[in-house]
N, C-alpha and C. Protein backbone atom coordinates (compact mmCIF):
# COMPACT_ATOMS: atom_id res chain seq x y z
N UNK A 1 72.29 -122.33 129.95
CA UNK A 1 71.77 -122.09 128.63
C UNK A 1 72.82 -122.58 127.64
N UNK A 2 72.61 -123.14 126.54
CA UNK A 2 73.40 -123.72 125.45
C UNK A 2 73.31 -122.93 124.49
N UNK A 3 74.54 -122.47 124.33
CA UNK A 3 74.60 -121.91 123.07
C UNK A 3 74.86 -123.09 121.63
N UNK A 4 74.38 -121.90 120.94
CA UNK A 4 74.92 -123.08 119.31
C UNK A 4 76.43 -122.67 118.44
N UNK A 5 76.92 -123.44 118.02
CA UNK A 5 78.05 -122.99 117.11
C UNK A 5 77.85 -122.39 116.37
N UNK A 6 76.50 -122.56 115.53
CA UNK A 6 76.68 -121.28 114.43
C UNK A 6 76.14 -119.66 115.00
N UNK A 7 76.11 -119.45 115.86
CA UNK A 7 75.90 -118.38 116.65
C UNK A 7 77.63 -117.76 116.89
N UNK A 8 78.05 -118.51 117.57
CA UNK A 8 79.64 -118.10 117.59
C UNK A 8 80.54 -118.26 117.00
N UNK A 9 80.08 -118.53 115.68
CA UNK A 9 81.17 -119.22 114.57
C UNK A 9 81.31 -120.73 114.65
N UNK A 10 82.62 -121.31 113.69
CA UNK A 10 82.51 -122.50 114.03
C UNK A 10 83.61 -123.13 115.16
N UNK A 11 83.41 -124.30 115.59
CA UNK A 11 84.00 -124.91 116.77
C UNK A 11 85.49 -124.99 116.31
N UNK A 12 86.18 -124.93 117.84
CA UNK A 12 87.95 -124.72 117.44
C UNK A 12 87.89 -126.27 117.06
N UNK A 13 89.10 -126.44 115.74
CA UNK A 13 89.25 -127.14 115.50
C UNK A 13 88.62 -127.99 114.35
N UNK A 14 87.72 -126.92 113.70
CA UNK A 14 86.48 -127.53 113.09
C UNK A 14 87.30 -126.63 111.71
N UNK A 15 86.81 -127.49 110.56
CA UNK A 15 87.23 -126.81 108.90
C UNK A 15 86.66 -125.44 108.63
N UNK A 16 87.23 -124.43 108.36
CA UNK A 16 86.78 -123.22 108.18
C UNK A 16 85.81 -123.54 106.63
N UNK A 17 85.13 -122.22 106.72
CA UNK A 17 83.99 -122.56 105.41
C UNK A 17 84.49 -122.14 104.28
N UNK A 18 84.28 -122.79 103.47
CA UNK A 18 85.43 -122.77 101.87
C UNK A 18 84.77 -121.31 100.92
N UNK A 19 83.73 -120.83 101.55
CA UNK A 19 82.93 -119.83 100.71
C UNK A 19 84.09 -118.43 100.25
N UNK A 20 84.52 -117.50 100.90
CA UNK A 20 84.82 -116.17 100.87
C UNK A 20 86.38 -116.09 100.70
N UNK A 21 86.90 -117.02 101.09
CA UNK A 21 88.35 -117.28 101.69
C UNK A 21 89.48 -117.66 100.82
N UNK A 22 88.82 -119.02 99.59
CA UNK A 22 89.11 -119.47 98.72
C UNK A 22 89.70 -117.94 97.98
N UNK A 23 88.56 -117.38 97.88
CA UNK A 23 88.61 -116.13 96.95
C UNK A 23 89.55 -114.98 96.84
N UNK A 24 89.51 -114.86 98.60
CA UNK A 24 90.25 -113.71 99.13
C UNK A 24 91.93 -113.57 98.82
N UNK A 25 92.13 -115.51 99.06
CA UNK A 25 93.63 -115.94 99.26
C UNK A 25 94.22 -115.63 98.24
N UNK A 26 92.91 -116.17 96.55
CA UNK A 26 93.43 -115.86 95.20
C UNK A 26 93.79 -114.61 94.90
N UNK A 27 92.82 -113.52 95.54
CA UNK A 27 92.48 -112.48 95.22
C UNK A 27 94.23 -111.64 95.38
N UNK A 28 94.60 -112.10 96.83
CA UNK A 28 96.02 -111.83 97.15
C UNK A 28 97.01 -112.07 96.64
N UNK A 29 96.92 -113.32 96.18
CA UNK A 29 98.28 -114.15 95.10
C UNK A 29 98.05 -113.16 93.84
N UNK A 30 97.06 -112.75 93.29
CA UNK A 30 96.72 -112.17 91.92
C UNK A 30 97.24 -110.85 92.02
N UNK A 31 96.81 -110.17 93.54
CA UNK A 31 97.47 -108.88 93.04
C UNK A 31 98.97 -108.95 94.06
N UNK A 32 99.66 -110.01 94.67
CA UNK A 32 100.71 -110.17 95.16
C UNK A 32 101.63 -110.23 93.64
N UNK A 33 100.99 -110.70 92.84
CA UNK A 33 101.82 -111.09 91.35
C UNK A 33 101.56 -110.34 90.28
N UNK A 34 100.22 -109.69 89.86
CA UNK A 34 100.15 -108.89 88.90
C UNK A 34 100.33 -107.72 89.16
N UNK A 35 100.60 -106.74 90.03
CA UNK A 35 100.73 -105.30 90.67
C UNK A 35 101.96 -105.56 90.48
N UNK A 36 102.82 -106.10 91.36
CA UNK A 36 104.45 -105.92 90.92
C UNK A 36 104.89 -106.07 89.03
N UNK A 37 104.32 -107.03 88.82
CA UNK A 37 104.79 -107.03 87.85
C UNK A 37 104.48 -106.04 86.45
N UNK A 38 102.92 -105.59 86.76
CA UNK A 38 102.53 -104.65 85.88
C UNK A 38 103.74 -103.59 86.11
N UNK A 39 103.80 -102.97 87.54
CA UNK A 39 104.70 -101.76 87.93
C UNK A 39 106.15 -101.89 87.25
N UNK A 40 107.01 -102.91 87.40
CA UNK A 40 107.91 -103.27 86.88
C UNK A 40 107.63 -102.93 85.13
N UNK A 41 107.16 -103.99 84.68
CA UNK A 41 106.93 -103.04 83.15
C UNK A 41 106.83 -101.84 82.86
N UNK A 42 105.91 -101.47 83.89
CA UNK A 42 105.88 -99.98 83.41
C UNK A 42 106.82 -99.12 83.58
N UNK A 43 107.54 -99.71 84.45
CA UNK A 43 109.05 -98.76 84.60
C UNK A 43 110.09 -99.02 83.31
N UNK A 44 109.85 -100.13 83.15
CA UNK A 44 110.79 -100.75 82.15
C UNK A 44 110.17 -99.69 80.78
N UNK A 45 109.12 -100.35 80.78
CA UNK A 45 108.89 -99.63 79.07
C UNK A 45 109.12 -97.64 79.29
N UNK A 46 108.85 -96.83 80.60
CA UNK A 46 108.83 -95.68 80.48
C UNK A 46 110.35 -95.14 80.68
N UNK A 47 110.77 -95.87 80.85
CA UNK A 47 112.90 -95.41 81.40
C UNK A 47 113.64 -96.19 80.93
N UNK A 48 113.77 -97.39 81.07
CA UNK A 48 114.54 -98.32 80.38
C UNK A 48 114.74 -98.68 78.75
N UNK A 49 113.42 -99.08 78.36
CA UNK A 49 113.57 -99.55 76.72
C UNK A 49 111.92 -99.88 76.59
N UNK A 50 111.98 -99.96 75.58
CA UNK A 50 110.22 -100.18 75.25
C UNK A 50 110.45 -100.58 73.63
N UNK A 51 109.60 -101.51 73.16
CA UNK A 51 110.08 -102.29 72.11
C UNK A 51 108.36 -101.35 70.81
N UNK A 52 108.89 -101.47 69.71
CA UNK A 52 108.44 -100.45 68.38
C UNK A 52 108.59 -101.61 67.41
N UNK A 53 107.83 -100.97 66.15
CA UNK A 53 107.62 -101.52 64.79
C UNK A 53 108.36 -100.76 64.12
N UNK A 54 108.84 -100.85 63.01
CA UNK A 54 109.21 -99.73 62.05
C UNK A 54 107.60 -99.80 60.71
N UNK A 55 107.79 -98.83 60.45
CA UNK A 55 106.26 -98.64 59.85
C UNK A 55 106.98 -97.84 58.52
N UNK A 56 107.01 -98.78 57.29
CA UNK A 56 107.34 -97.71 56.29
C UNK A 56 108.65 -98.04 55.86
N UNK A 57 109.56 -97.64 54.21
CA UNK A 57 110.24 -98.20 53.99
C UNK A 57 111.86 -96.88 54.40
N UNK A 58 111.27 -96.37 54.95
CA UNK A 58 112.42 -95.00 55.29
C UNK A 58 113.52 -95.37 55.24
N UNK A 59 113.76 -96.61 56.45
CA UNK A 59 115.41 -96.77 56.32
C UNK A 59 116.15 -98.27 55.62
N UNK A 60 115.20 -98.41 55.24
CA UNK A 60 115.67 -99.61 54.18
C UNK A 60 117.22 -98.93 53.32
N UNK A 61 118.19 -100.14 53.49
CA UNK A 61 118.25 -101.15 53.56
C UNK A 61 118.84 -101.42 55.00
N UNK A 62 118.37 -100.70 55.71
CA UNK A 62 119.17 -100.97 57.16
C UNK A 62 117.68 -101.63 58.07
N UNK A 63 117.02 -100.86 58.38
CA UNK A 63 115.84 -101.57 58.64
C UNK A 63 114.12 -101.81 57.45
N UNK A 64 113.38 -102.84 57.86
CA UNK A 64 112.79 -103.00 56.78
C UNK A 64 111.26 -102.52 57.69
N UNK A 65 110.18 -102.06 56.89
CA UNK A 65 108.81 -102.21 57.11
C UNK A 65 108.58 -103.49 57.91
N UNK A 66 107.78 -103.48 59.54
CA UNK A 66 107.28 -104.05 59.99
C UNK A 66 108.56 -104.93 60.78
N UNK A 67 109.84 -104.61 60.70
CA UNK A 67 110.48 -105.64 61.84
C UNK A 67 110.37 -104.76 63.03
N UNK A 68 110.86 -105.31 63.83
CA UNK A 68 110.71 -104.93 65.33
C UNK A 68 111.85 -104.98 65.94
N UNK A 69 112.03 -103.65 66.68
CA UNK A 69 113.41 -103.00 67.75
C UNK A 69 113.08 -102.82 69.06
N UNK A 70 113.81 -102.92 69.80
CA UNK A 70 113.92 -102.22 71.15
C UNK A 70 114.66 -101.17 70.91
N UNK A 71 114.06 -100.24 71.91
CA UNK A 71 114.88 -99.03 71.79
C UNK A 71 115.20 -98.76 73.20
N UNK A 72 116.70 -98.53 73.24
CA UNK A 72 117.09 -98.18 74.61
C UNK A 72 117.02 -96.44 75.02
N UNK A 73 116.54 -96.42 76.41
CA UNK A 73 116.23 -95.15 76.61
C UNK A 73 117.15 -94.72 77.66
N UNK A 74 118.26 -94.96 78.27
CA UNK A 74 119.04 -94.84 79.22
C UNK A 74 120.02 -94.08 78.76
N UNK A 75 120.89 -94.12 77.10
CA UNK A 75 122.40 -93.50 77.38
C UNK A 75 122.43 -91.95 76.89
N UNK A 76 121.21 -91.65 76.38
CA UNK A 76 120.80 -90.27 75.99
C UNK A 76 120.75 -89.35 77.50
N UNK A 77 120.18 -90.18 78.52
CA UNK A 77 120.59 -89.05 80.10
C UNK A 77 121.91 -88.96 80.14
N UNK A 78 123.27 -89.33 79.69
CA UNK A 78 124.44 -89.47 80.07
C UNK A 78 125.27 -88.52 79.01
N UNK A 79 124.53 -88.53 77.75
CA UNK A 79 125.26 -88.16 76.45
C UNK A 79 123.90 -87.57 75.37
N UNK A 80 124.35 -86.50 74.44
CA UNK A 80 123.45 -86.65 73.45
C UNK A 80 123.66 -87.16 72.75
N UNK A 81 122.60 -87.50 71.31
CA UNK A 81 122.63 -88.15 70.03
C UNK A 81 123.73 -88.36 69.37
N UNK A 82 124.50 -88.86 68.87
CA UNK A 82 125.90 -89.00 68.27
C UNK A 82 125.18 -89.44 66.35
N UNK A 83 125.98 -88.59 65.59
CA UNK A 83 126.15 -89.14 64.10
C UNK A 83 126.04 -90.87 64.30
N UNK A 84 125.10 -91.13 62.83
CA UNK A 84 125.12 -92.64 63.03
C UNK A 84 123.96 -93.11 63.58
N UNK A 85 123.65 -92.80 64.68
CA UNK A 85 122.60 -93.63 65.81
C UNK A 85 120.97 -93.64 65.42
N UNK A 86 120.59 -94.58 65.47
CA UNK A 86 119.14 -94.59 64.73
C UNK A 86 118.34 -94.25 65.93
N UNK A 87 117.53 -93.01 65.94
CA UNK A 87 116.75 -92.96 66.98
C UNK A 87 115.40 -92.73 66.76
N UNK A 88 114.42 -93.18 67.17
CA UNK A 88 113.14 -92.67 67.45
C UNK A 88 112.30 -91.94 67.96
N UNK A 89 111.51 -90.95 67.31
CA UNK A 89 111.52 -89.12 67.34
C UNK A 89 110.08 -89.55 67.60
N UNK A 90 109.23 -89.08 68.49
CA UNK A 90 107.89 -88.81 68.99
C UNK A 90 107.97 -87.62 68.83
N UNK A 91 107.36 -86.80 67.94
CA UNK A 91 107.19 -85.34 67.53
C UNK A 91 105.43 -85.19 67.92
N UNK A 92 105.06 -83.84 68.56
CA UNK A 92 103.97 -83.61 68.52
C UNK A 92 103.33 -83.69 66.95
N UNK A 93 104.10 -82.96 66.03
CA UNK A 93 103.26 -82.59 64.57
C UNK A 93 103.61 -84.06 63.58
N UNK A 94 104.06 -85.25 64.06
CA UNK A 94 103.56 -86.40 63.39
C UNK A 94 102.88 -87.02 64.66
N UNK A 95 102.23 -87.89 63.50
CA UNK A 95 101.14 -88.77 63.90
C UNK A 95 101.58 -90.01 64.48
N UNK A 96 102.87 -90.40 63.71
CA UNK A 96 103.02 -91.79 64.29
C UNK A 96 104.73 -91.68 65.03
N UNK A 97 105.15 -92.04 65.03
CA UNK A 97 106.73 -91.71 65.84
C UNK A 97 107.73 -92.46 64.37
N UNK A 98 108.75 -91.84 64.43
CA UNK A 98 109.05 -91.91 63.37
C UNK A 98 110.91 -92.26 63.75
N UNK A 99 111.50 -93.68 62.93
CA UNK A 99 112.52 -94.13 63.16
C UNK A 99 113.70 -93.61 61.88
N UNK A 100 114.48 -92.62 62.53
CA UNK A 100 115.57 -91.99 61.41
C UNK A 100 116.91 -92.02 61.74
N UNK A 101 118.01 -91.57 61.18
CA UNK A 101 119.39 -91.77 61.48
C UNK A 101 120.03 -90.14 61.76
N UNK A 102 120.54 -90.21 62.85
CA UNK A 102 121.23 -88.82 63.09
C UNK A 102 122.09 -88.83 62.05
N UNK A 103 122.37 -87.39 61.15
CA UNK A 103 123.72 -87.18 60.33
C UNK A 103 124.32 -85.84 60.91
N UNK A 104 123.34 -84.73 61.29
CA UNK A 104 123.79 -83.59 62.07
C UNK A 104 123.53 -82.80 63.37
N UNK A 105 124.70 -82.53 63.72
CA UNK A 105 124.43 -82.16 65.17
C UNK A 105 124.50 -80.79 65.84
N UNK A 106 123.95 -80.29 66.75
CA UNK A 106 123.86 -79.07 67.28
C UNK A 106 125.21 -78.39 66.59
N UNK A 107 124.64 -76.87 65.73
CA UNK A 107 126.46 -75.93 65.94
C UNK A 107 126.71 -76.80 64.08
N UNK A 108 126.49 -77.81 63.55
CA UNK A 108 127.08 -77.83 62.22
C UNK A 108 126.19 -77.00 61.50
N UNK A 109 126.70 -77.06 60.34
CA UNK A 109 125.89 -76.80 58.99
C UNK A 109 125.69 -77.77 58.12
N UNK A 110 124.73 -78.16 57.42
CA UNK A 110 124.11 -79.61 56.77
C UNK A 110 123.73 -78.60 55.38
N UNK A 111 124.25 -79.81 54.56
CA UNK A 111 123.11 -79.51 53.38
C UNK A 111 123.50 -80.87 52.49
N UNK A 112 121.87 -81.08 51.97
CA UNK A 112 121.96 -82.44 51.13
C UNK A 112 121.78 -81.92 49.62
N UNK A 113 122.29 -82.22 49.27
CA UNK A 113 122.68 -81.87 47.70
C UNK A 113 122.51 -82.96 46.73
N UNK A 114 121.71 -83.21 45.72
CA UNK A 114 122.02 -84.67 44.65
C UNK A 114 122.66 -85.94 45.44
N UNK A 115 121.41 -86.07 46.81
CA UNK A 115 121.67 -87.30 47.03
C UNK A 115 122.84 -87.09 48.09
N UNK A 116 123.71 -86.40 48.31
CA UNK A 116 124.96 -86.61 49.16
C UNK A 116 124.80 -85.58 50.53
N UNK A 117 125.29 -85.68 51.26
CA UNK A 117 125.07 -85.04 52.59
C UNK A 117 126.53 -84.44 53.09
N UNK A 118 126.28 -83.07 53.15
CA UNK A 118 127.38 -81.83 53.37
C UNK A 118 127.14 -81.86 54.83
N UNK A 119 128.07 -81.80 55.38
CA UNK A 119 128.37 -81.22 57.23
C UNK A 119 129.76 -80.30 56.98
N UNK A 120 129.63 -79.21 57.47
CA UNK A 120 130.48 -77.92 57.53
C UNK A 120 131.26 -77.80 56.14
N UNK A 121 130.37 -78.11 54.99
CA UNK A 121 130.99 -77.93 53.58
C UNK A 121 131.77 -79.53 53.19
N UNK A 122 131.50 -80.74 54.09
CA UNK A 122 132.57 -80.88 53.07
C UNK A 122 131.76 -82.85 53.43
N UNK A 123 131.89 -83.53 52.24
CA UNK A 123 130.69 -84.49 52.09
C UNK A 123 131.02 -85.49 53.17
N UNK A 124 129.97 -85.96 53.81
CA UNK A 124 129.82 -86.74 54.81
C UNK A 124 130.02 -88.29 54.03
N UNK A 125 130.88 -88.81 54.81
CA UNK A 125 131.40 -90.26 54.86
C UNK A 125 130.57 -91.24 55.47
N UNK A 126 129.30 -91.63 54.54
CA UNK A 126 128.34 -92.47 55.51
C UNK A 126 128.97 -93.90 55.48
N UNK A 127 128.90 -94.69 56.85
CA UNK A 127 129.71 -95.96 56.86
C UNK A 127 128.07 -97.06 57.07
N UNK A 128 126.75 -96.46 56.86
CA UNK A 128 125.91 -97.20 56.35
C UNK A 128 125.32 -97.10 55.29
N UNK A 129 124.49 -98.20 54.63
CA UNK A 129 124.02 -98.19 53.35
C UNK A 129 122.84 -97.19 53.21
N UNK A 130 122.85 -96.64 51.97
CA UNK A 130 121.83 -95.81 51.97
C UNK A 130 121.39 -96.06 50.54
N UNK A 131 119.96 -95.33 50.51
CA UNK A 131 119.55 -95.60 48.87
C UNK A 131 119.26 -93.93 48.53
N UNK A 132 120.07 -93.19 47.55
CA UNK A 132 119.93 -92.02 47.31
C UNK A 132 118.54 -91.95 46.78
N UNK A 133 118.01 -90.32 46.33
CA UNK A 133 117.03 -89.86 46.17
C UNK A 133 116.40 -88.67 46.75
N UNK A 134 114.98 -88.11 47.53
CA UNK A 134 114.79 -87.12 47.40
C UNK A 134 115.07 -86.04 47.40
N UNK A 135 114.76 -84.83 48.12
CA UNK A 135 114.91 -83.34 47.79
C UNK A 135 115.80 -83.12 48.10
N UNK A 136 116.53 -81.88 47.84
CA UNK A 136 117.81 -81.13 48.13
C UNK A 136 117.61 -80.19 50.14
N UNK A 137 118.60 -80.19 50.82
CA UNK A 137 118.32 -78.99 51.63
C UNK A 137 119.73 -78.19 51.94
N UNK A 138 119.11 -77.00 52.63
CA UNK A 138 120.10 -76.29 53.03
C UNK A 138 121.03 -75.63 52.00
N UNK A 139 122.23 -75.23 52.76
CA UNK A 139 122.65 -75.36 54.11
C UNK A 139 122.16 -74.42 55.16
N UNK A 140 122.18 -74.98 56.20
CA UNK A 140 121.07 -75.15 57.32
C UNK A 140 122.54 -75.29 58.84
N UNK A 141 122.35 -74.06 59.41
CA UNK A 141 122.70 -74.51 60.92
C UNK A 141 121.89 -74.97 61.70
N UNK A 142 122.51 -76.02 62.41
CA UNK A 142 121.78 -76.95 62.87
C UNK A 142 121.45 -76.19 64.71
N UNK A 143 120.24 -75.69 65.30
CA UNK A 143 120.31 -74.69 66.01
C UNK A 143 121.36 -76.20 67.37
N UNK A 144 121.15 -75.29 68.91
CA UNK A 144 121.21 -76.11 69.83
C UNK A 144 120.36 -76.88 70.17
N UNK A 145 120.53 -78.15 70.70
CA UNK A 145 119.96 -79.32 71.50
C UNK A 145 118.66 -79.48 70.31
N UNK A 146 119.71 -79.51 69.17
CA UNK A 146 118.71 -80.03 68.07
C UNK A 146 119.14 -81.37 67.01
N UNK A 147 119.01 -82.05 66.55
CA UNK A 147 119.46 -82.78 65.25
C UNK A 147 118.87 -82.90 64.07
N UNK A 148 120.50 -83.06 63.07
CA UNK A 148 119.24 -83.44 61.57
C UNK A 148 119.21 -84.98 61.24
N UNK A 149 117.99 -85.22 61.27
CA UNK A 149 117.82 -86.66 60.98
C UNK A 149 117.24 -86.97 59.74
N UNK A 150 117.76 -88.32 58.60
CA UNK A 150 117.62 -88.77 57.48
C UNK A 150 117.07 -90.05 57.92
N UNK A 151 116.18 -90.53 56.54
CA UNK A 151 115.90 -91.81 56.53
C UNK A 151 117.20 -92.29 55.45
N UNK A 152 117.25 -93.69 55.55
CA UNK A 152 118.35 -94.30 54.85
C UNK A 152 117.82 -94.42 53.14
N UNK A 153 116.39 -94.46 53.44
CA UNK A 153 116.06 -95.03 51.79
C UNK A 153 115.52 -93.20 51.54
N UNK A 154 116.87 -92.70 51.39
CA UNK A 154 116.37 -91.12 50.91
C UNK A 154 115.23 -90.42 50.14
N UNK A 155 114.76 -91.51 49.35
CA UNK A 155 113.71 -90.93 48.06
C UNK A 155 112.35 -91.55 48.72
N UNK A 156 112.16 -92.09 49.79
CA UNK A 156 111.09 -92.36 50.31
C UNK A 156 111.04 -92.32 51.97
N UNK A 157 111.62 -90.71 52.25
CA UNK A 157 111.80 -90.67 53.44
C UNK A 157 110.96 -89.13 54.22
N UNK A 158 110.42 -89.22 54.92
CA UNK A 158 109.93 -88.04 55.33
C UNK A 158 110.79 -88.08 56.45
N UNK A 159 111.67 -86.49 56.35
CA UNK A 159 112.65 -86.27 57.61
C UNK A 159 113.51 -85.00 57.68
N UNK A 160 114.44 -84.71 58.54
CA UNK A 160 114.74 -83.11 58.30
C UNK A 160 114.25 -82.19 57.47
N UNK A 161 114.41 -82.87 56.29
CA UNK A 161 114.80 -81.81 55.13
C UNK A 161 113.07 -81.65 54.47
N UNK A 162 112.21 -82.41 55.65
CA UNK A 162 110.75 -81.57 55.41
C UNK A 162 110.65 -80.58 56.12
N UNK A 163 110.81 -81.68 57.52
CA UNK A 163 110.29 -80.89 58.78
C UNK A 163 111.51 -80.32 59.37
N UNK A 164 112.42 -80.04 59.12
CA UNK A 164 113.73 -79.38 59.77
C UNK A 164 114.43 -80.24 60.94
N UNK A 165 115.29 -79.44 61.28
CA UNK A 165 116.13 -80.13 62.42
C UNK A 165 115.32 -80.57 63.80
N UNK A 166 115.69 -81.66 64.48
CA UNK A 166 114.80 -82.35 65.74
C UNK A 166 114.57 -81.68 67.17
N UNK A 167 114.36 -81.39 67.90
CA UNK A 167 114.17 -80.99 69.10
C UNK A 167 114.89 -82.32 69.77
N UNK A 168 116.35 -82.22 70.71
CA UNK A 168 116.55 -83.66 71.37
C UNK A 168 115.87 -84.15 72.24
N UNK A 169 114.83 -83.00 72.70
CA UNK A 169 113.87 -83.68 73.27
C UNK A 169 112.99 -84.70 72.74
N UNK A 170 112.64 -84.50 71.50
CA UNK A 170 111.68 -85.41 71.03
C UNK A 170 111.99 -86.69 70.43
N UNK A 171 113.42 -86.96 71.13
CA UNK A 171 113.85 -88.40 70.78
C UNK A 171 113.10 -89.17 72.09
N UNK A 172 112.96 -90.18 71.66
CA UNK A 172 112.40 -91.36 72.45
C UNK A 172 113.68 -92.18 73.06
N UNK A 173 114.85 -92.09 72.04
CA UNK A 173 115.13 -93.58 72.36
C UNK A 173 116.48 -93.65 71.02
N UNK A 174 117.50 -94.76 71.36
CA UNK A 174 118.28 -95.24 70.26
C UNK A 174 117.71 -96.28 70.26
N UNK A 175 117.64 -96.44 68.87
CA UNK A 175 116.91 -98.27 68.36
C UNK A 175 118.39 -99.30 68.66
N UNK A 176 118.24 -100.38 69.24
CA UNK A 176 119.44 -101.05 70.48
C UNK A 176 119.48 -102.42 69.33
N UNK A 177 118.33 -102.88 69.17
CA UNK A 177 118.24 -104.65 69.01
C UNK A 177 116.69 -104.68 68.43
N UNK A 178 117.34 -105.20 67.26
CA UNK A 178 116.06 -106.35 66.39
C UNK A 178 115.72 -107.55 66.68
N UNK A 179 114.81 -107.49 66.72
CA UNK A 179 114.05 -109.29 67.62
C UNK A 179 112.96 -109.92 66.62
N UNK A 180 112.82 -109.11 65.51
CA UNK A 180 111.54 -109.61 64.86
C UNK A 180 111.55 -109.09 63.24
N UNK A 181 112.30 -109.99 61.94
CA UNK A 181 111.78 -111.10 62.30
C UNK A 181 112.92 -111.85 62.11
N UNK A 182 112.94 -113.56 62.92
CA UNK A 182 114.38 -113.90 63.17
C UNK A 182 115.29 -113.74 62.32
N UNK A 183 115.27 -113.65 61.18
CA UNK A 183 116.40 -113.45 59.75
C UNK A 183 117.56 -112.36 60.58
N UNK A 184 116.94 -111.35 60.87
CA UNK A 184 117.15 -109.66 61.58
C UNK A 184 117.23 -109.29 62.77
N UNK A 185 117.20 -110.50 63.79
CA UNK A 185 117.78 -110.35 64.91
C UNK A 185 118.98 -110.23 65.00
N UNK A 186 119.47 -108.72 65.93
CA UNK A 186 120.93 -108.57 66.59
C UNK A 186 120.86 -107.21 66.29
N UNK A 187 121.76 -106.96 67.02
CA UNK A 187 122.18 -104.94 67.15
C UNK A 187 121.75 -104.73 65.99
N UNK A 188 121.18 -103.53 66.34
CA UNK A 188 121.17 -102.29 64.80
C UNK A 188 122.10 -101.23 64.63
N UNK A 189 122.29 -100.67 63.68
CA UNK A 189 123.67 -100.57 63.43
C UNK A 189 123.51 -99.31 62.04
């Protein structure tokens, strides 16, 4: 009895059929290449750094509305917030995440007075630019594993001295590097 080839598949040696296979091979390369690499990002942006807008003129003249930072998320497991450091606060009770400058830290006392900023009574030496202006606060102990954070353009800043001192939990991140737009690329500072 004779059998047929397409009964048993096709003959050794014979071109396999281009239908299912084509597909399958892509199908493999696609998620051989997009699965790693999605995963990789996602590690990157949830532990490493994850890149933000600034929205708003808060810390002008240091950063402006609409350039763009990375924010590194690594040296805050090693250390907390230090005076100076611009970090980015994901607070449950705002809406959008909000980019400010540490001035006080767990254990001081703060108070902003006509524009100038008191730590344990006696006026803080800011070595960045700032634009004076809004409300007065304090003085205010700053509780534990908390900070007080300012915007730089004071009179158009929503920050501590609304909503009080930070939870260090609800930092995201130190803002690391400006990438956008080229004028404003390089460390932030």
């Amino acid at each position: 009895m004779e059998e047929t080839a397409a009964a048993n598949g096709p003959a050794p040696g014979s071109p396999e059929p281009e239908g299912s296979n084509w597909l399958l091979r892509a199908m493999r390369e696609i998620g051989e290449t997009v699965i790693p690499a999605v995963v990789i990002a996602l590690f990157i942006n949830l532990f490493l750094a994850q890149a933000t807008q600034v929205l708003g003129q808060s810390m002008e003249p240091t950063l402006h509305s609409s350039q763009r930072v990375v924010i590194e998320k690594i040296s805050y497991r090693f250390h907390g917030p230090r005076r100076g450091d611009i970090v980015v606060i994901d607070s449950p009770h705002q809406k959008d995440m909000l980019i400010k400058r540490v001035v006080g830290l767990p254990g001081e006392t703060v108070e902003v007075e006509n524009g100038r900023v008191y730590v344990n009574e006696k006026m803080l030496e800011e070595a960045w630019p700032t634009r004076p202006g809004g409300g007065s606060y304090g003085p205010r102990t700053i509780p534990p594993l908390h900070v007080f954070v300012l915007g730089d353009n004071r009179g158009a800043s929503n920050d501590s001295r609304s909503f009080g001192p930070v939870p260090i939990e609800h930092i995201v991140g130190h803002a690391w590097i400006s990438y956008w737009p080229p004028d404003d690329i390089g460390f932030v500072e």
